[in-house]
Protein backbone atom coordinates (compact mmCIF):
# COMPACT_ATOMS: atom_id res chain seq x y z
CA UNK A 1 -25.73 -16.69 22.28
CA UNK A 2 -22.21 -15.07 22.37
CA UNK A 3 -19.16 -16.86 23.82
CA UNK A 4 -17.63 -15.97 26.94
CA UNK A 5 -14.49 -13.88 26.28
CA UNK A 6 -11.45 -13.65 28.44
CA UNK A 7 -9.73 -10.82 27.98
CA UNK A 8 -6.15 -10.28 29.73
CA UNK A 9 -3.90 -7.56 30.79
CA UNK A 10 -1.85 -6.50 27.84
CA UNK A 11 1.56 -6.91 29.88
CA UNK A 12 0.37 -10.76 30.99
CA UNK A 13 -0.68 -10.79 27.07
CA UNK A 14 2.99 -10.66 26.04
CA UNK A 15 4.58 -12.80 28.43
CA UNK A 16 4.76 -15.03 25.49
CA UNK A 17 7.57 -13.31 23.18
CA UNK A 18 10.88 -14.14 24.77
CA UNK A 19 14.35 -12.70 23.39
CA UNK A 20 15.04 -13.52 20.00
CA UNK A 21 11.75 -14.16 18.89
CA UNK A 22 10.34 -12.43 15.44
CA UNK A 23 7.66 -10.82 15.67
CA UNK A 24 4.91 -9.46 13.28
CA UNK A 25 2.96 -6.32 13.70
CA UNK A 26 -0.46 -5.48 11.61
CA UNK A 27 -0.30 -2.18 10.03
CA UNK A 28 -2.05 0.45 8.37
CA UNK A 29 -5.21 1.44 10.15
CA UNK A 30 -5.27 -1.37 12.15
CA UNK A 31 -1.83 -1.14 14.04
CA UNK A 32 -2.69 -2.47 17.30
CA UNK A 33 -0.90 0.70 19.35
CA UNK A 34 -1.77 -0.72 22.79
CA UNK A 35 0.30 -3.86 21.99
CA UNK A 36 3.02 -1.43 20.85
CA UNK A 37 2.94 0.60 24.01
CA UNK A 38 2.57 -2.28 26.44
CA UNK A 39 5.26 -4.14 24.55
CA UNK A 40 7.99 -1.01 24.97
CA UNK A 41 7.27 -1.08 28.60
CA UNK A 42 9.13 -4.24 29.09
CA UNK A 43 11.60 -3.62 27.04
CA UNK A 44 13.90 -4.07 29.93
CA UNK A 45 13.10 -7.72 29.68
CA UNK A 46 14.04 -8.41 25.63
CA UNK A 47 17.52 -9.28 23.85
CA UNK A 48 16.91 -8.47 19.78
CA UNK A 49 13.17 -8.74 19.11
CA UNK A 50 12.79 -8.63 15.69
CA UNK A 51 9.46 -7.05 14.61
CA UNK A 52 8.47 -6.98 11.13
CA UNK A 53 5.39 -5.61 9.57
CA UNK A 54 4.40 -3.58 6.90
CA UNK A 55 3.37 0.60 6.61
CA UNK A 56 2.34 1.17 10.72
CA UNK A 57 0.82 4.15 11.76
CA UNK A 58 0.84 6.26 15.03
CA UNK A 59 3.41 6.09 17.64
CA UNK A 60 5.33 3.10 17.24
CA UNK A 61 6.67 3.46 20.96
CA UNK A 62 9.67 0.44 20.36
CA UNK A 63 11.61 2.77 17.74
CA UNK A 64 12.80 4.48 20.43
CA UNK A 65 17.18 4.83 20.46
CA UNK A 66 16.99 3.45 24.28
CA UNK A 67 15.63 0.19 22.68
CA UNK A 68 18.53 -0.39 20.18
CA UNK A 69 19.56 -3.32 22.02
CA UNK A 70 16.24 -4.77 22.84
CA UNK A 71 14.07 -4.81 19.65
CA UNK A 72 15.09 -4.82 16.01
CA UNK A 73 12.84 -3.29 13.49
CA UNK A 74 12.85 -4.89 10.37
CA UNK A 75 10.72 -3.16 7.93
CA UNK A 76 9.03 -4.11 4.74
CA UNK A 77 7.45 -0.77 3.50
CA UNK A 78 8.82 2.49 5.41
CA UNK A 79 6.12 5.02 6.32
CA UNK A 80 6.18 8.17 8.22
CA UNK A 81 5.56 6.29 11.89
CA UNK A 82 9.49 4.59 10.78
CA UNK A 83 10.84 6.83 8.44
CA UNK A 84 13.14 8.59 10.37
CA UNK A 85 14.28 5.23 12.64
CA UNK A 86 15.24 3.37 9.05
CA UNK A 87 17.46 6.39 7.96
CA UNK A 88 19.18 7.05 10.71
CA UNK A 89 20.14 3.29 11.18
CA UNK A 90 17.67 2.21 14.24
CA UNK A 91 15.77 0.04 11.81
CA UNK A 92 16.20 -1.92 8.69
CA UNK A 93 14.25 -1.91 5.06
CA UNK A 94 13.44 -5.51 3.53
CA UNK A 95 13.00 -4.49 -0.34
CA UNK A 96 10.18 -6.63 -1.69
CA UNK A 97 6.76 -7.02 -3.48
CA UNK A 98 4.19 -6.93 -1.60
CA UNK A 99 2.42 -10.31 -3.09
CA UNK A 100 5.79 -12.18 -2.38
CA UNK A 101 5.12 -10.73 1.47
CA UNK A 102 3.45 -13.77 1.67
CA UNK A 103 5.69 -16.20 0.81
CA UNK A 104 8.50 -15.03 3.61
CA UNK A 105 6.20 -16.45 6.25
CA UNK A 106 5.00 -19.66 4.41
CA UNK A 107 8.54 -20.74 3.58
CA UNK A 108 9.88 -20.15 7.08
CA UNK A 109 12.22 -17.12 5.25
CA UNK A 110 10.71 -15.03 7.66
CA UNK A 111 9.44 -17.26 10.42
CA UNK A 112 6.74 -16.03 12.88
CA UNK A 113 7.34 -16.92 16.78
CA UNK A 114 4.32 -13.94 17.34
CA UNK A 115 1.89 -12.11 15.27
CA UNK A 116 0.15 -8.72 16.92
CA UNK A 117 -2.52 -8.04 15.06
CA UNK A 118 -6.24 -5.93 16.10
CA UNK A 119 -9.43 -7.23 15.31
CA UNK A 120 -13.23 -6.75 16.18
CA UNK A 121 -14.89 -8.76 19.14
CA UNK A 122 -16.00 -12.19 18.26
CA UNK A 123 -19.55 -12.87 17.00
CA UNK A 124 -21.93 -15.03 18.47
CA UNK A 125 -19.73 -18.13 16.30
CA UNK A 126 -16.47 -17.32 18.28
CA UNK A 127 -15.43 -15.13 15.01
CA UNK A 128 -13.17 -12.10 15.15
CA UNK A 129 -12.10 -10.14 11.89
CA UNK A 130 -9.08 -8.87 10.56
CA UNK A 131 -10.91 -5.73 9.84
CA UNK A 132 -9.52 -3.24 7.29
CA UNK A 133 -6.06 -4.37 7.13
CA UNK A 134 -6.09 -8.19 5.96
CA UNK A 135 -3.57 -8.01 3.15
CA UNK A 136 -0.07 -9.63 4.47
CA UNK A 137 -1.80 -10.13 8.22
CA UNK A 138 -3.45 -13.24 7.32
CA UNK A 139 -0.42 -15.46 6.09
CA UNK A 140 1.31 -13.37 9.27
CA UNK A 141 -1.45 -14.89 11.61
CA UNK A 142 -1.80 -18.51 9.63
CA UNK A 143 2.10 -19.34 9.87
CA UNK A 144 2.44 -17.74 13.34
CA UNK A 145 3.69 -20.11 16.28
CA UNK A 146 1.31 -17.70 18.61
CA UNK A 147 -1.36 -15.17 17.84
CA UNK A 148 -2.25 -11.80 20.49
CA UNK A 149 -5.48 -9.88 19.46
CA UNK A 150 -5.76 -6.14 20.04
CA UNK A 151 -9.97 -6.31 20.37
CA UNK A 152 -11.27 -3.28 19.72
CA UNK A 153 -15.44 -2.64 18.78
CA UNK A 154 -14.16 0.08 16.02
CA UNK A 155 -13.03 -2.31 14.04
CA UNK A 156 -14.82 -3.06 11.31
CA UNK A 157 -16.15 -7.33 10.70
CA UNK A 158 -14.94 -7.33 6.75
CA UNK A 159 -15.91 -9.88 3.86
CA UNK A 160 -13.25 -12.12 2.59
CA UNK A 161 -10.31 -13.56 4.20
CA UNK A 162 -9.95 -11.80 7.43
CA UNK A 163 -11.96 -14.27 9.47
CA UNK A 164 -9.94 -15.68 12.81
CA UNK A 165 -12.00 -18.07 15.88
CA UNK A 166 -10.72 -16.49 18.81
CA UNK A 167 -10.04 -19.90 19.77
CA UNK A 168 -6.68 -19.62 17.44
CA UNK A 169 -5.44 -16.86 19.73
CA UNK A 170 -2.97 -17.02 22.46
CA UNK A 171 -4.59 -14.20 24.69
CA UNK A 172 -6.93 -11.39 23.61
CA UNK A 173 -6.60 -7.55 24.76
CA UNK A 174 -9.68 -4.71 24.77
CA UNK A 175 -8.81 -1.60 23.76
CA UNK A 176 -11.17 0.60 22.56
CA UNK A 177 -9.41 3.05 20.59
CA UNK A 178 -10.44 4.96 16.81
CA UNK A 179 -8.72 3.46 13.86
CA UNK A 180 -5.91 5.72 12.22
CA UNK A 181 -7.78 7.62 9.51
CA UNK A 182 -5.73 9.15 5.94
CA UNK A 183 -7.17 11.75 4.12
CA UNK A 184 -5.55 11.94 1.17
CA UNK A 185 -8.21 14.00 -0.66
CA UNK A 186 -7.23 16.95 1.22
CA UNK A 187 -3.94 17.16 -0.56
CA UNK A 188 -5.53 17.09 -4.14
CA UNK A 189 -4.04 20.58 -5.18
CA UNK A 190 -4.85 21.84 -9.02
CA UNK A 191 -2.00 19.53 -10.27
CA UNK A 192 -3.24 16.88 -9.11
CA UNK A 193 -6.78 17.30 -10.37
CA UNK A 194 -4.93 18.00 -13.57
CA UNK A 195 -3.37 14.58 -13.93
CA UNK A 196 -6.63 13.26 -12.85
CA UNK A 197 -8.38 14.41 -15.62
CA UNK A 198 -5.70 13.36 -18.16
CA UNK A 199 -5.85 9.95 -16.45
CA UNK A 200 -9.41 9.85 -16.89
CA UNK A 201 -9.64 10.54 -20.54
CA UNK A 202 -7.36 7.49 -20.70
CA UNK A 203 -10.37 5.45 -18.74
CA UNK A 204 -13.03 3.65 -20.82
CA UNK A 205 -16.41 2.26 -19.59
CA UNK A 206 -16.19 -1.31 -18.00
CA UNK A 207 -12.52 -1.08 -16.93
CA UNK A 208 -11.02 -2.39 -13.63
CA UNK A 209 -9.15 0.07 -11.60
CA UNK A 210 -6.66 0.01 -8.97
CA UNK A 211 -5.20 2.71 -7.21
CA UNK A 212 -2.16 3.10 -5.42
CA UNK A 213 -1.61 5.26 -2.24
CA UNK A 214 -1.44 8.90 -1.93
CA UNK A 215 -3.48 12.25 -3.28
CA UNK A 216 -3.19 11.33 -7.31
CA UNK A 217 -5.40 8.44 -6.86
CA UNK A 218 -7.98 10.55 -5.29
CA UNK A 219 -7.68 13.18 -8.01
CA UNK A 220 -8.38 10.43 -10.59
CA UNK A 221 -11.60 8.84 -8.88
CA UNK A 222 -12.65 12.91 -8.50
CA UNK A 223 -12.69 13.03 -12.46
CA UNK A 224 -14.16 9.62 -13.03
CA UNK A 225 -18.26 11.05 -12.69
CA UNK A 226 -19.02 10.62 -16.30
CA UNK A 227 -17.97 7.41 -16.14
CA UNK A 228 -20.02 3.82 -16.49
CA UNK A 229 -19.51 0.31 -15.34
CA UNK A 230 -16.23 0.16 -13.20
CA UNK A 231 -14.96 -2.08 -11.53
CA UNK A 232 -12.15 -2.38 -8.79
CA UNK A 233 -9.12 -5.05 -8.19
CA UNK A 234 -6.91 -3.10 -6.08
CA UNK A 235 -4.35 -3.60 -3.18
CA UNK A 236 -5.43 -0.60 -1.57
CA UNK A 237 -8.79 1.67 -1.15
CA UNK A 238 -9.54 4.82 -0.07
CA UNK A 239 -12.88 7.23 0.72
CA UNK A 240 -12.67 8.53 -2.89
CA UNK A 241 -14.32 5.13 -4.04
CA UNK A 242 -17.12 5.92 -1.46
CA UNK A 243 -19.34 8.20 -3.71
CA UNK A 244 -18.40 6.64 -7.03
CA UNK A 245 -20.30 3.54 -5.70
CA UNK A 246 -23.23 5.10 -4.37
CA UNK A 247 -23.67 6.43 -7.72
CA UNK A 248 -23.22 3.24 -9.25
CA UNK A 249 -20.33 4.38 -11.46
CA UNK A 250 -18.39 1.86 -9.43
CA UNK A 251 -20.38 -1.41 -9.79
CA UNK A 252 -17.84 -4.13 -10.84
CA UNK A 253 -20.66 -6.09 -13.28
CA UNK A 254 -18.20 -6.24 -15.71
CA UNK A 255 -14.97 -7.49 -14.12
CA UNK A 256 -14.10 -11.32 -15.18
CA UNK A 257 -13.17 -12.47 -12.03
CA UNK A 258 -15.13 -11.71 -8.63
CA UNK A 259 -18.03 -9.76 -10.28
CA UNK A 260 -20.35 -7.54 -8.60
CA UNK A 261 -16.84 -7.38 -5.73
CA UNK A 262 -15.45 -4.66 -4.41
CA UNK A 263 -11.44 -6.64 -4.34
CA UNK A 264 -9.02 -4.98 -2.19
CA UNK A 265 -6.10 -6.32 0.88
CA UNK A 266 -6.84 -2.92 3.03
CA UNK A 267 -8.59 0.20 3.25
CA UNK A 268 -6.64 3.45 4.78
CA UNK A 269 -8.91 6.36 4.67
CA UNK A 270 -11.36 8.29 6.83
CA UNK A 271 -14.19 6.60 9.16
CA UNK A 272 -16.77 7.16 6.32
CA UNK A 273 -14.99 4.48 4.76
CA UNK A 274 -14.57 2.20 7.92
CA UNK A 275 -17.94 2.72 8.06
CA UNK A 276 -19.17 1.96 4.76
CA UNK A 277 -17.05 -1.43 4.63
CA UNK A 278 -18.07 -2.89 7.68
CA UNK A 279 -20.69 -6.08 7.44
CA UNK A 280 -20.40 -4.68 4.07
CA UNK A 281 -20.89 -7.43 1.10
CA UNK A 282 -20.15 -5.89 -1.03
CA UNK A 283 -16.27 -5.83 -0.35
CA UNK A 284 -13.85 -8.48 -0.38
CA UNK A 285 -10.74 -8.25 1.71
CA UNK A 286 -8.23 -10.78 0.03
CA UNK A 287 -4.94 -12.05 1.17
CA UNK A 288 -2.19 -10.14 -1.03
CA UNK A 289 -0.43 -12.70 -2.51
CA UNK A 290 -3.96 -13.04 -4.31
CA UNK A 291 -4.76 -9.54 -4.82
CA UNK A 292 -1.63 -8.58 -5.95
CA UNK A 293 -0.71 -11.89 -8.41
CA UNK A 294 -0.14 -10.66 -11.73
CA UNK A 295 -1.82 -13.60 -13.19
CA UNK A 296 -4.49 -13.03 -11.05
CA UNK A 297 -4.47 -8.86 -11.96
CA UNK A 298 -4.52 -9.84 -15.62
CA UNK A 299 -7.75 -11.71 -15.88
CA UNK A 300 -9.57 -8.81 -15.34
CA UNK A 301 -10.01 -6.90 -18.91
CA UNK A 302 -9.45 -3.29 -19.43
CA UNK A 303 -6.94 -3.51 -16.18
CA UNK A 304 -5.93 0.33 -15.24
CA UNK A 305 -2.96 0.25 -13.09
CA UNK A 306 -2.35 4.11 -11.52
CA UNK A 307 0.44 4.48 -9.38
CA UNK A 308 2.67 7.18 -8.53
CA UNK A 309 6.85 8.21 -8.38
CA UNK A 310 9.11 9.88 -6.57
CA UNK A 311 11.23 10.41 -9.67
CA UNK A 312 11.59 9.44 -13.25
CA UNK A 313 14.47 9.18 -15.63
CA UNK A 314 14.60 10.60 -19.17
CA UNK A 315 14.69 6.71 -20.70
CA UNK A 316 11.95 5.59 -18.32
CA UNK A 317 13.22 4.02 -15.13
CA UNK A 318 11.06 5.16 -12.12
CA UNK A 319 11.88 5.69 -8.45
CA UNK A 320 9.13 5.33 -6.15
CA UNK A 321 10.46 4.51 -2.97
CA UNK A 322 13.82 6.66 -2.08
CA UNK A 323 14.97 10.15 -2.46
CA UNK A 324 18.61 9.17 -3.40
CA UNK A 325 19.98 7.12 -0.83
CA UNK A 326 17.33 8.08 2.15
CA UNK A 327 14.67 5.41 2.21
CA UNK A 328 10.63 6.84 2.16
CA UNK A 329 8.45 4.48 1.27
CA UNK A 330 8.78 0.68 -0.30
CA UNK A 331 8.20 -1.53 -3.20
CA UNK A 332 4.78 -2.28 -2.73
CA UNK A 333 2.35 -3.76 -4.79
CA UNK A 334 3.05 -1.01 -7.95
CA UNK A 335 5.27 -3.44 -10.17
CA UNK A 336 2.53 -6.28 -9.30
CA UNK A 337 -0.09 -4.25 -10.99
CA UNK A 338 1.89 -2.68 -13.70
CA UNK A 339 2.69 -6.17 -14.58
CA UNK A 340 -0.34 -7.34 -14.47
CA UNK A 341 -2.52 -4.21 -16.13
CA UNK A 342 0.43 -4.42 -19.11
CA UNK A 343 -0.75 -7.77 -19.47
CA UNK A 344 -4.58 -7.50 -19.27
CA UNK A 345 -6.51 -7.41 -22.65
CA UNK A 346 -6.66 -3.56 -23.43
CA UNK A 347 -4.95 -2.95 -19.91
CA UNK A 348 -2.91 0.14 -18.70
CA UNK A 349 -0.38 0.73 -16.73
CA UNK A 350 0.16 4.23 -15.64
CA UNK A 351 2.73 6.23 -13.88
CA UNK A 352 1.36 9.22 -12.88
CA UNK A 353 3.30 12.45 -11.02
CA UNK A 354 3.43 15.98 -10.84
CA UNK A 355 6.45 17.29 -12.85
CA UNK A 356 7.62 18.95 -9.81
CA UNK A 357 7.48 18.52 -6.35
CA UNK A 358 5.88 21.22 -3.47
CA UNK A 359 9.38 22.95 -3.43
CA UNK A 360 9.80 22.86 -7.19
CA UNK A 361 12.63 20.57 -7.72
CA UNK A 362 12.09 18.54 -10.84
CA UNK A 363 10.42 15.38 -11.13
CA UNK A 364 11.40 14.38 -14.52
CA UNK A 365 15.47 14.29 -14.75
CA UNK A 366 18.20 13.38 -16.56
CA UNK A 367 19.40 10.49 -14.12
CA UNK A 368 18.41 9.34 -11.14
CA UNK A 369 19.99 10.65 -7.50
CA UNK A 370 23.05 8.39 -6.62
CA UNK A 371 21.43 5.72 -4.62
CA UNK A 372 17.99 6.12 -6.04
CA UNK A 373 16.21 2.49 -6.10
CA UNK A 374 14.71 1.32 -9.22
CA UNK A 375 11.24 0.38 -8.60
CA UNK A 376 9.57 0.21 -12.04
CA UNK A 377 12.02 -0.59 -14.68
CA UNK A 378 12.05 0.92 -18.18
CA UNK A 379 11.22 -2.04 -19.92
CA UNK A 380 7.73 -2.18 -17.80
CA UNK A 381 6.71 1.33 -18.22
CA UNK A 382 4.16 2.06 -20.47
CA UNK A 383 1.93 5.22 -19.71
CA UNK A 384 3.44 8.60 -17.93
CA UNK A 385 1.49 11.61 -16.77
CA UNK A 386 2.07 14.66 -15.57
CA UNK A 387 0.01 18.33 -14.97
CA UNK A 388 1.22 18.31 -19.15
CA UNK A 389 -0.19 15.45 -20.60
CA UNK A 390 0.80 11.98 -21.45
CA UNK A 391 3.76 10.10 -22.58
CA UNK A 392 3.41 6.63 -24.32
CA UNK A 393 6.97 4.38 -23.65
CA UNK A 394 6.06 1.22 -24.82
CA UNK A 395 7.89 0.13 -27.85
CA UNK A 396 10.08 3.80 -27.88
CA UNK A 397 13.77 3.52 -27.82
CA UNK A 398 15.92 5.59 -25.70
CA UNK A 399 15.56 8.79 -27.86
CA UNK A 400 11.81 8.74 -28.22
CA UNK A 401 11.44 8.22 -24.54
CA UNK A 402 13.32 11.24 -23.62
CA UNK A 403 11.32 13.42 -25.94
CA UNK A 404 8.11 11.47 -24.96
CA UNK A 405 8.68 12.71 -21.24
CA UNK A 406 10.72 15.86 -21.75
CA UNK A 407 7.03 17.22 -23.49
CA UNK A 408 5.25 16.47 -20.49
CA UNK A 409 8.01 18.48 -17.74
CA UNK A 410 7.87 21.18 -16.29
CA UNK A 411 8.14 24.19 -19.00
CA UNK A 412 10.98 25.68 -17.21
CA UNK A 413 13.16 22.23 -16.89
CA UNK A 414 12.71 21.44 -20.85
CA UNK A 415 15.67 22.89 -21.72
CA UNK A 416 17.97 21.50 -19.25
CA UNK A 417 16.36 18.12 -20.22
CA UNK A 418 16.92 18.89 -23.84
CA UNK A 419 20.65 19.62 -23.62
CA UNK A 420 20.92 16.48 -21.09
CA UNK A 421 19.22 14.49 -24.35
CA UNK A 422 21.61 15.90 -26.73
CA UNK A 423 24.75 14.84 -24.44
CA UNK A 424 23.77 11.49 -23.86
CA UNK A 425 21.83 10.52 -27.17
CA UNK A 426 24.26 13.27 -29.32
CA UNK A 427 20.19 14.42 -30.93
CA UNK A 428 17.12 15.78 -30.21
């Protein structure tokens, strides 16, 4: 027999967060938008809200330049919904790894008056879910002073961490609305499907895999048919793992730690996905600071790290989250798992990018832009790909590097690289 279930007005919901408070917002697909909304309404009422939260999607509805002096938007990855709001100095960037997320709410760095979070409607136990988005929303909700729900029946009940009692929250809200859906396989153009395949060769049978955000990823599990016995430990998934596990390709029998598990802290993808993860039990939705602890990554053998760059220096260091000085994404979990695939027995850490971008402007350069932020340092890189083919770093000095990666540019941005080389190194 189901619990009775109060829900409340979104507006009484809030009453709760008074000026000054900090306040944490789920993200991803799970950004509870009719908090959001209801929470910019009375914005008339706040003094310096802080809200902090991860990658949000949708309209964030507080962001707005009216609000300046009512909330303060303290961001700790940037995505499109805040992009524009962190560069033009309505919001702030906190740099940081995603597994130490964690940590800022446990040690009262980042204490929690509020967390906002969306989940599904309780089950006949009292049980709600954290649905596809448990990753730095469950310390959020555990250290929290107060907890508001977003209920909504399209989220998905997950395995793993994500379970809440309703009893823990303050008030709960319905709002049945779909969850934001990615589709990054749509942007898989033939470069992409070329660095897929190169990444794929690099693959053997049995190996873990995680993938990091974006259309690259998606190119790689595209190219991965042929393949046997794989297994995933990953921060993030998307639909492109879908298929792979119906056709047993993806099967995790061999991984070392959580076998026959499907690890990940969120999905972001279409509703195939949300689908296919719900009551699913196969799937286990960690807390980050697990999923994403290098000691944790490196128990797993045969650990392939692929993540991608905005930018990459001729000796190796690799920008990943700003175009010079304008902030567009965030640390993430990518130096987590290219610490922890580097160490994994037979583990890989891979960089993988086009050597240009969409408008042609080189991805492979003698420096970085002025204000570029160093994501991936040299001294942790050891696999690069491009559309070209693959450049080992490990163990290269400064000299091989730059040869390493000038093969795999762009043809037509060689010989600027070259003479670059020859300045800096005085050979090539």
């Amino acid at each position: 027999m189901k619990l009775p279930v109060e829900y409340k007005e979104a507006a009484d919901a809030l009453s709760i967060i008074q000026s000054g408070n900090r306040v944490f917002v789920q993200g991803s697909a799970q950004t509870p938008t009719c908090l959001l909304k209801a929470l910019a309404e009375q914005a008339g009422r706040f003094r310096q809200v802080e809200l902090v939260f991860i990658s949000i999607y949708g309209e964030v509805y507080v962001d707005k330049p009216e609000f300046a002096e009512n909330f303060n938007l303290n961001s700790m990855f940037v995505s499109t919904s805040i992009r524009n709001a962190v560069n033009e100095g309505r919001a702030d960037y906190i740099p940081v790894f995603l597994s130490e997320i964690p940590e800022l709410f446990k040690q009262n760095i980042l204490p929690v008056d509020v967390a906002l979070v969306q989940v599904s409607p309780p089950d006949n136990h009292g049980y709600c879910s954290l649905g596809v988005s448990v990753d730095v929303a469950r310390s959020a909700v555990d250290n929290a002073q107060h907890v508001i729900a977003q209920v909504n029946p399209n989220v998905p009940r997950t395995h793993g961490d994500g379970l809440i009692h309703s009893s823990r929250f303050y008030a709960m809200v319905y709002c049945d609305e779909p969850l934001y859906e990615a589709r990054f396989g749509d942007k898989v153009g033939k470069n992409e499907l070329r660095i897929g395949e190169h990444v794929a060769g690099m693959i053997e049978d049995g190996s873990t895999l995680q993938m990091g955000i974006g259309s690259i990823p998606d190119a790689v599990l595209k190219a991965l048919s042929n393949h046997k016995n794989l297994g995933v430990h990953t921060e993030m998934c998307s639909d492109g793992i879908v298929d792979l596990i119906e056709k047993d390709i993806i099967n995790n029998k061999f991984k070392n730690i959580h076998p026959n598990k499907t690890v990940t802290g969120f999905a972001l993808g279409t509703k195939k996905l949300y689908n296919y993860v719900n009551d699913n039990p196969a799937f286990q939705f960690l807390d980050i600071d697990y999923v994403n602890d290098p000691h944790v990554i490196r128990r797993n053998n045969k650990m392939i790290a692929i993540n991608s760059a905005i930018e990459i220096d001729i000796t190796g260091q690799v920008c990943s989250d700003s175009i010079g000085t304008m902030q567009y994404s965030g640390v993430g979990g990518q130096m987590d798992f290219m610490r922890g695939a580097a160490l994994s027995t037979g583990g890989k850490p891979i960089i993988a990018l086009p050597s240009r971008t969409a408008k042609g402007v080189p991805r492979i350069v003698p420096f970085l832009k002025q204000g570029a932020g160093v994501v991936t340092t040299r001294a942790h890189v050891h696999y690069v790909v491009t559309e070209y083919g693959i450049a080992y770093l490990f163990g290269k000095n400064l000299r091989q590097r730059a040869k390493a990666l000038i093969n795999i540019s762009h043809p037509d941005d060689r010989e600027a690289l070259e003479k670059a080389c020859f300045e800096r190194f005085k050979v090539f």
